[in-house]
Protein backbone atom coordinates (compact mmCIF):
# COMPACT_ATOMS: atom_id res chain seq x y z
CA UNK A 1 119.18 111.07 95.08
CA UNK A 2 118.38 107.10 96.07
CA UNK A 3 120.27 104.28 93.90
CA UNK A 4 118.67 101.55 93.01
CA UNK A 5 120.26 97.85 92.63
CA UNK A 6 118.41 94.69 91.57
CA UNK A 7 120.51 92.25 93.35
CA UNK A 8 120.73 88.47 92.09
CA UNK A 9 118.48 85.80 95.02
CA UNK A 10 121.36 85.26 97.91
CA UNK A 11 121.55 87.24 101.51
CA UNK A 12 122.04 91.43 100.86
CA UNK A 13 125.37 92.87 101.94
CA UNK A 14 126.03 93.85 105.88
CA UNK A 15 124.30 97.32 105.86
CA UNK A 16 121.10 96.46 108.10
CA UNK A 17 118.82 95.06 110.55
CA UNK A 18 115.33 96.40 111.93
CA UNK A 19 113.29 99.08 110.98
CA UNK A 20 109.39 98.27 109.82
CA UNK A 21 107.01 100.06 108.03
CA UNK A 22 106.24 103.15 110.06
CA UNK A 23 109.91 103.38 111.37
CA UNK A 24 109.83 101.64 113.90
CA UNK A 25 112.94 99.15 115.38
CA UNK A 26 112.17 96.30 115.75
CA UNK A 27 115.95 94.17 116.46
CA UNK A 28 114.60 90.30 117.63
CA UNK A 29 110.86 91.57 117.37
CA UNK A 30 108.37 89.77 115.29
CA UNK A 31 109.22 92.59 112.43
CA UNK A 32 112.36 91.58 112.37
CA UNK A 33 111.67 87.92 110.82
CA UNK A 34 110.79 89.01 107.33
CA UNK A 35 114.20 91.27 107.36
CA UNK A 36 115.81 87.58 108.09
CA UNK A 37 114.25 85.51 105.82
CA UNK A 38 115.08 87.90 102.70
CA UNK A 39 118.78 87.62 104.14
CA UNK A 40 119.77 90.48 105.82
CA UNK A 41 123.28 90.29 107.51
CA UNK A 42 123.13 89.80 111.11
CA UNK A 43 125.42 93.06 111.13
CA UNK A 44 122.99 94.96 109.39
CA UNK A 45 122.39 98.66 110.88
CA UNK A 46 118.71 98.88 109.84
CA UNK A 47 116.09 97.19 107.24
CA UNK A 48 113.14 98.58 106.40
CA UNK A 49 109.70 96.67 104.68
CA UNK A 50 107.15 99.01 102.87
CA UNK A 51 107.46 102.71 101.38
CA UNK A 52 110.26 103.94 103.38
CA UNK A 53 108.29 107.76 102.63
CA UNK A 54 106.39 107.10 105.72
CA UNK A 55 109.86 106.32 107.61
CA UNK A 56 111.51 109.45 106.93
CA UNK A 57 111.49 110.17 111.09
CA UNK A 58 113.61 107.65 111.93
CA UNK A 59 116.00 107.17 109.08
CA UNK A 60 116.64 111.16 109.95
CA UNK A 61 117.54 109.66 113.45
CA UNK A 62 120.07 107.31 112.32
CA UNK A 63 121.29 110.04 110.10
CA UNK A 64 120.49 107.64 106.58
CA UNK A 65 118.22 109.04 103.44
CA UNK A 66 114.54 107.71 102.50
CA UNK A 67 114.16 105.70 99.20
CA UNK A 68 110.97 106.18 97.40
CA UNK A 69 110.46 102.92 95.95
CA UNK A 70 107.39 100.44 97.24
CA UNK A 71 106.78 96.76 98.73
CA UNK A 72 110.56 95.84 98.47
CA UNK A 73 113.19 95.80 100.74
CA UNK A 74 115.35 98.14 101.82
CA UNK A 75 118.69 98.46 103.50
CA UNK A 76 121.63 101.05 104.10
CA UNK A 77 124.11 101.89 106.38
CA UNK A 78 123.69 104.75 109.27
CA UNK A 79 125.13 108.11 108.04
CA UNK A 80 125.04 107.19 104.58
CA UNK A 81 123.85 110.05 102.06
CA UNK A 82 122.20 107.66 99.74
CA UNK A 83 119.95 104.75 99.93
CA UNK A 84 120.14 101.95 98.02
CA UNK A 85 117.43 99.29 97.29
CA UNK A 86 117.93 95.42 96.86
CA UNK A 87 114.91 93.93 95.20
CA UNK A 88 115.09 89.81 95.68
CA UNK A 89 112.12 88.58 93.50
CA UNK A 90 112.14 85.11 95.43
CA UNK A 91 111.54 86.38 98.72
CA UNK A 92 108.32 88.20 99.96
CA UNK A 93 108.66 91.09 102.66
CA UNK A 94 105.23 91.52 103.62
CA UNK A 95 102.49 89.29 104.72
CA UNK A 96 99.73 88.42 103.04
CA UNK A 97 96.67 90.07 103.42
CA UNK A 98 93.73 87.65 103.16
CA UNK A 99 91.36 90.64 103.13
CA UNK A 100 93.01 91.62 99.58
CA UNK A 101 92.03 89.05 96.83
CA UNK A 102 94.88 89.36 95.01
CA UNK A 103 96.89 88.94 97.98
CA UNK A 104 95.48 85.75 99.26
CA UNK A 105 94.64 82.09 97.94
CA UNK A 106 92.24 79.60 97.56
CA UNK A 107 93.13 77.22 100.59
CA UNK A 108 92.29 80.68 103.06
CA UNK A 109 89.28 81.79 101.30
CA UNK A 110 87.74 78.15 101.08
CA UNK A 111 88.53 77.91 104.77
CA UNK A 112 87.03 81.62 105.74
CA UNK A 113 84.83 82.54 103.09
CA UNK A 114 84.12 85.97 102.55
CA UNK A 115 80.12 87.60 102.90
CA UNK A 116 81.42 91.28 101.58
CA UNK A 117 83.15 91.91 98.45
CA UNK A 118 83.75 95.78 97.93
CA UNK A 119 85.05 96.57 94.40
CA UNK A 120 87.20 99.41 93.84
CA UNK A 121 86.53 101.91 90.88
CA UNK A 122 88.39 104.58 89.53
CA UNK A 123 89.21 106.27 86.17
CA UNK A 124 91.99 107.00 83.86
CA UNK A 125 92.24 110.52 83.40
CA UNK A 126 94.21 113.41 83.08
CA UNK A 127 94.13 115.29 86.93
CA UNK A 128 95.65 118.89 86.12
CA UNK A 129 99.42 118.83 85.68
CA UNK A 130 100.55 117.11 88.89
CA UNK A 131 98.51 114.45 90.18
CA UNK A 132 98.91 111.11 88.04
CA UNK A 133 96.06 109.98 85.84
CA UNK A 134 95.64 107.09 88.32
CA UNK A 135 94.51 108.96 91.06
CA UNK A 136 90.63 107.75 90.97
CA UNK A 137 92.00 103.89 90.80
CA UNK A 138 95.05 104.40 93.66
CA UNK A 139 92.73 106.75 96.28
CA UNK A 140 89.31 103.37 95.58
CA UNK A 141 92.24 100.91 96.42
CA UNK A 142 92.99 102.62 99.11
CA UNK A 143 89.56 103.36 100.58
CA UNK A 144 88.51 99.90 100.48
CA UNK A 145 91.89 98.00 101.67
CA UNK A 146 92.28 100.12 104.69
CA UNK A 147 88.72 99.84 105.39
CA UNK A 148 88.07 96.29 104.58
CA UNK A 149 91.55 95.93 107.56
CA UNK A 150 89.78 97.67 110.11
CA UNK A 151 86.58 96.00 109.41
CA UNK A 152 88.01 92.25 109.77
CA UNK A 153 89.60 93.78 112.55
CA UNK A 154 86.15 93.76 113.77
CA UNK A 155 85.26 90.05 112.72
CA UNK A 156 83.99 91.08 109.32
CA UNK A 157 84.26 88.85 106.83
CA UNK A 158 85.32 90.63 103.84
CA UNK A 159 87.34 90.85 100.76
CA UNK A 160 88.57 93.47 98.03
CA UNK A 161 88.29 92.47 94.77
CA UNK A 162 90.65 93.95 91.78
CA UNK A 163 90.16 98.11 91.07
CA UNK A 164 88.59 98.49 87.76
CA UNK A 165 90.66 101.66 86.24
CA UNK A 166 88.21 102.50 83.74
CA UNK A 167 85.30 104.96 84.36
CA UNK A 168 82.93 107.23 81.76
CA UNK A 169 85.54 110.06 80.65
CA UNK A 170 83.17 111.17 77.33
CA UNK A 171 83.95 114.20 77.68
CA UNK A 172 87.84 114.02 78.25
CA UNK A 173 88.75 112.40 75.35
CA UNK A 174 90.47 115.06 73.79
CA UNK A 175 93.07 114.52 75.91
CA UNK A 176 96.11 112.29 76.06
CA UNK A 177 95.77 109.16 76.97
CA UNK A 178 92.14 108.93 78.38
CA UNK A 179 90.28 105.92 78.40
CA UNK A 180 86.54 106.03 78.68
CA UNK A 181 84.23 103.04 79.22
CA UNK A 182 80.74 103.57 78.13
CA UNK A 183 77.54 103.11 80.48
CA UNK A 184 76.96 99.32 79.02
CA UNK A 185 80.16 98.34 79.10
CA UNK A 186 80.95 99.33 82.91
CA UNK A 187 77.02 97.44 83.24
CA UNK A 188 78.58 94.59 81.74
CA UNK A 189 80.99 94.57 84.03
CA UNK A 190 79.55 94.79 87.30
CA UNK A 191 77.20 92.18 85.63
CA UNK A 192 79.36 89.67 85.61
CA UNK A 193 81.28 90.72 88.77
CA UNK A 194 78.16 90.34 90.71
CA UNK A 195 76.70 87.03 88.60
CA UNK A 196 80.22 85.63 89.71
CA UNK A 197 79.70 86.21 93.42
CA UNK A 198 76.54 85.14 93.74
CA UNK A 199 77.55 81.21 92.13
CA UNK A 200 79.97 81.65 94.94
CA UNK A 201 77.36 82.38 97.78
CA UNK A 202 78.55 86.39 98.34
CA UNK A 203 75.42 88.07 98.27
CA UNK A 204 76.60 91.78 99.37
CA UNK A 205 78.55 94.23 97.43
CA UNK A 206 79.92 97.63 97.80
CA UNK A 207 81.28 99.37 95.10
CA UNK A 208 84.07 101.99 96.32
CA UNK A 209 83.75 104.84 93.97
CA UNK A 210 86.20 107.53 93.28
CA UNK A 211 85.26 109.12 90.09
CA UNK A 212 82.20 111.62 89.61
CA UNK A 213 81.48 110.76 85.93
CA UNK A 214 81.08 107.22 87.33
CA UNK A 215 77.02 107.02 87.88
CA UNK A 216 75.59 103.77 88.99
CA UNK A 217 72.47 103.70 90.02
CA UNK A 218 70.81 102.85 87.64
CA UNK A 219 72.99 99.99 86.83
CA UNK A 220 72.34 99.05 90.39
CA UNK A 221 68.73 99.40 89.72
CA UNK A 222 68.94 97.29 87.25
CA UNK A 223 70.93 94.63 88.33
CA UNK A 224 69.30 93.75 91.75
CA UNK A 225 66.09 93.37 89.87
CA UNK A 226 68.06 90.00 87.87
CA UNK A 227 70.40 88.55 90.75
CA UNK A 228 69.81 87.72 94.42
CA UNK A 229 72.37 89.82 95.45
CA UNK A 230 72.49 93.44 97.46
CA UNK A 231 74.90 96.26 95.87
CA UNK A 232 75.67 99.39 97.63
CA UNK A 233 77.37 102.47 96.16
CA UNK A 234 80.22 103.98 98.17
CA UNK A 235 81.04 107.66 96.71
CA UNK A 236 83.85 108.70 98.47
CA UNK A 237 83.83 112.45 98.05
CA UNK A 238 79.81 112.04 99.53
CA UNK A 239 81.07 110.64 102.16
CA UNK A 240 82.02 112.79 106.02
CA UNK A 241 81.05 116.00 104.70
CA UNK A 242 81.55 117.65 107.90
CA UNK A 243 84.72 116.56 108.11
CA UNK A 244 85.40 117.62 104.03
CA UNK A 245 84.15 120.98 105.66
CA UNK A 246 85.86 121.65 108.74
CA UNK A 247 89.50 120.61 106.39
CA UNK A 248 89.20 121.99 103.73
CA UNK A 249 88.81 125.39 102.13
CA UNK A 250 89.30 125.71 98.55
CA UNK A 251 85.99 124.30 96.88
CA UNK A 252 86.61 121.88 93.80
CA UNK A 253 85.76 118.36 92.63
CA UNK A 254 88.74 117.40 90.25
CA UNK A 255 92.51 117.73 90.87
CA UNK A 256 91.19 120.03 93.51
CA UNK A 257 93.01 120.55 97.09
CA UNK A 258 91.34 117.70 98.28
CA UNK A 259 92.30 115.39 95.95
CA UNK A 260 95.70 116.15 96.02
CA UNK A 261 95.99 116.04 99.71
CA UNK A 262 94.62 112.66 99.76
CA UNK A 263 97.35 111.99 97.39
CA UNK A 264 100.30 113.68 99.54
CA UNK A 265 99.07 111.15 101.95
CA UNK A 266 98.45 108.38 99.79
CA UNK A 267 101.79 108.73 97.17
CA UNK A 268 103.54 111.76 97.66
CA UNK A 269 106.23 110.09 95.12
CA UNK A 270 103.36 111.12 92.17
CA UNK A 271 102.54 114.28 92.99
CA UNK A 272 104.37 117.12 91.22
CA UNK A 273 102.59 120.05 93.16
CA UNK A 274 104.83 122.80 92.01
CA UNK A 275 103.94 122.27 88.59
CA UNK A 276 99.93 122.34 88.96
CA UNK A 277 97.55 124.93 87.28
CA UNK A 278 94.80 126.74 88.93
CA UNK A 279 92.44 124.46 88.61
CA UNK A 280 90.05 127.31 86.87
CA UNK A 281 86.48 126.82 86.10
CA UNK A 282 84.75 128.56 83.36
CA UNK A 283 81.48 128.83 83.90
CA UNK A 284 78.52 128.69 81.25
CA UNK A 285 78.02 131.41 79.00
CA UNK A 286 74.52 130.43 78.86
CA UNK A 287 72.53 131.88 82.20
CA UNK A 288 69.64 130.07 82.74
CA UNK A 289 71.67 126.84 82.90
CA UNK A 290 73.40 128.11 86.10
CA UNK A 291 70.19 127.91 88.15
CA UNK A 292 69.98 125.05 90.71
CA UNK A 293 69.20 121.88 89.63
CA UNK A 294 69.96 121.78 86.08
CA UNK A 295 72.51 119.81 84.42
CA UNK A 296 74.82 119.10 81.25
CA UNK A 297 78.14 117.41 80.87
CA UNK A 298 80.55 119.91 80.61
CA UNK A 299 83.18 119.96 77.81
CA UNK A 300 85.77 119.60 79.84
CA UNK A 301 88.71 121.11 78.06
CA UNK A 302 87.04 123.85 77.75
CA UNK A 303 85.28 124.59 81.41
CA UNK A 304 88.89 123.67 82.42
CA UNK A 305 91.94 124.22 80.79
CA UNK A 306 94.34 122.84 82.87
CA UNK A 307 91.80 119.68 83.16
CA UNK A 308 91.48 120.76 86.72
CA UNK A 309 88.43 122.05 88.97
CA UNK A 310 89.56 123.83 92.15
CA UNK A 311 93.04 125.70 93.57
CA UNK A 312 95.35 122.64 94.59
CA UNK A 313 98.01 124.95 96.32
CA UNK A 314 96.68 124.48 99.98
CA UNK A 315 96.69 120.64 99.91
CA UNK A 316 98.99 119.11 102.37
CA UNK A 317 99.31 115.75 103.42
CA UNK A 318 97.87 116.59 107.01
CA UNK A 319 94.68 117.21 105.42
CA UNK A 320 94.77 114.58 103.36
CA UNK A 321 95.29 111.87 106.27
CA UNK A 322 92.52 113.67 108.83
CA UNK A 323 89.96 112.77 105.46
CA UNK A 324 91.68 109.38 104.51
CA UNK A 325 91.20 108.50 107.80
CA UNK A 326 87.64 109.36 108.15
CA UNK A 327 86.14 107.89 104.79
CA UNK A 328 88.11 104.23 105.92
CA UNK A 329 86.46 104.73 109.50
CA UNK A 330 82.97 105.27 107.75
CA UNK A 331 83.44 102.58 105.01
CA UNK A 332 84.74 99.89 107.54
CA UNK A 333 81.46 100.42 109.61
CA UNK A 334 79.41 99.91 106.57
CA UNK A 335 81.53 96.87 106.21
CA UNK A 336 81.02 95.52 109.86
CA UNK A 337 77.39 95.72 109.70
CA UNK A 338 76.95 94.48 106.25
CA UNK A 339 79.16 91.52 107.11
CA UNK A 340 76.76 91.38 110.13
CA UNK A 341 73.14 91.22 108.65
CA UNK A 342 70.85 88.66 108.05
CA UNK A 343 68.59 88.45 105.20
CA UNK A 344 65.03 90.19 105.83
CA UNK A 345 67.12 93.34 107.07
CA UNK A 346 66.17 96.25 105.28
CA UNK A 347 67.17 96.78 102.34
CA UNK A 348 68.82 93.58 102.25
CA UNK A 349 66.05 91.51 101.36
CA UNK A 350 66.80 88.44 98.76
């Protein structure tokens, strides 16, 4: 079990040195500078920025435990059966991003202003028993921060705005703790959102969607007739179906096993998988509505007990990172081109 201590501004005790996100040692190495500035003794047997989760290799090989806390630093000695965390609020670990707008300031963005913005959006919503009801807002803000990377990576000229956690949950109200935003409040929203950019001079938009009960295109529709600006929907579980295929094999669309081995990968601290339900669907007791192509929202609670649709038990966080990785790829060439195009290139017209 980690131990965590909030240690008073000042250099943290002798325990560490150089180990990065990822694991990896980095003694005198460029890594090694944000290790030094947040005081770390020079007798220090390892230091280590980001969610130590992902450095679970190498703290094996110096024989030390993983914390699970995030973006703070950590240090410990070799052989020790507990880690301990020292959290200095004065000193940041990690650089900034200037793809991430609430990351970055004015003085970068004035200097290299962005053409893409890419909003996140999730929902707040129960996910069966062991997947957090944040899952639709962590796996957007994911999506569009690792993409929007690669893409400037690429020259794009990009930035993420702020995830909006809300989505339309009607039907899951009966249950703890949902919040639902109605169709003209979320058109309210991206309203304003895109009214904003466009003072601004960002004329492109993709919204990074990760919640089925979130339908925009109508809003879309709607909203390109009134503003000069070009908005394109990004649904997530659309996206790399052959790859969704070849993965995966229990079929699902909530809570299911893809979901929650996008969130092994993602924040394997949040996921309780032992205590998750079947994910059981009920289907309608009324026949001709199962027939292709018709539609009703379904009472959730009662299609699905457990609030879940689809087995989670063969999620792992293998699969999880082989579909991560190929919904960022996708996105981020969206994001290259979109960055890229001139006006008069269809559909990006006004």
């Amino acid at each position: 079990m980690s131990r965590s201590l909030y240690s008073p501004p000042g250099a943290l005790p002798p325990a560490c040195v150089a180990i990065a996100a990822g694991g990896v040692e980095v003694g005198d190495a460029p890594f090694g500078d944000p290790c030094r500035r947040a005081g770390a003794h020079p007798a220090a047997k390892f230091c280590i920025i980001d969610n130590a989760v992902n450095n679970a290799g190498a703290l094996a090989s110096i024989g030390a435990s993983p914390c699970h806390s995030l973006q703070v630093l950590r240090c410990g000695r070799a052989a020790s059966t507990a880690c301990t965390t020292h959290f200095n609020p004065e000193v940041r670990t990690m650089a900034i991003r200037n793809h991430v707008l609430l990351e970055t300031n004015y003085r970068r963005l004035r200097d290299h202003p962005p053409r893409v913005a890419v909003l996140p959006w999730g929902a707040t919503e129960a996910h069966n028993y062991h997947l957090p009801y944040g899952t639709d807002a962590i796996q957007a803000t994911s999506f569009a921060q690792r993409a929007a990377e690669l893409a400037a990576a690429d020259g794009a000229r990009v930035i993420v705005l702020p995830v909006i956690p809300f989505g339309n949950d009607q039907q899951q109200l009966d249950q703890v703790c949902t919040i639902s935003i109605t169709t003209p409040t979320a058109t309210a929203l991206l309203r304003d959102i895109a009214r904003s950019l466009v003072a601004q001079g960002i004329d492109r938009l993709v919204i990074v969607n990760a919640h089925g009960g979130n339908q925009f295109q109508p809003l879309v529709r709607d909203l390109q007739s009134e503003l000069p600006i070009l908005i394109v929907v990004a649904n997530f579980y659309q996206m790399v179906p052959d790859v969704r295929a070849a993965v995966f094999d229990a079929p699902g669309d909530h809570a299911d096993e893809t979901e929650t081995s996008l969130m092994l990968h993602l924040r394997p601290d949040l996921v309780e998988l032992h205590r998750a339900g079947a994910g059981e669907r009920i289907a309608p007791a009324i026949d001709g509505l199962r027939q292709p192509g018709f539609w009703t929202p379904r009472p959730w609670s009662a299609c699905h007990p457990d609030t879940g649709s689809g087995d989670p038990s063969l999620a792992t966080a293998q699969k999880g990172q082989s579909y991560f990785d190929a919904i960022v790829r996708s996105l981020a060439t969206a994001l290259v081109d979109l960055s890229a195009a001139n006006k008069g290139d269809l559909p990006y017209l006004r």
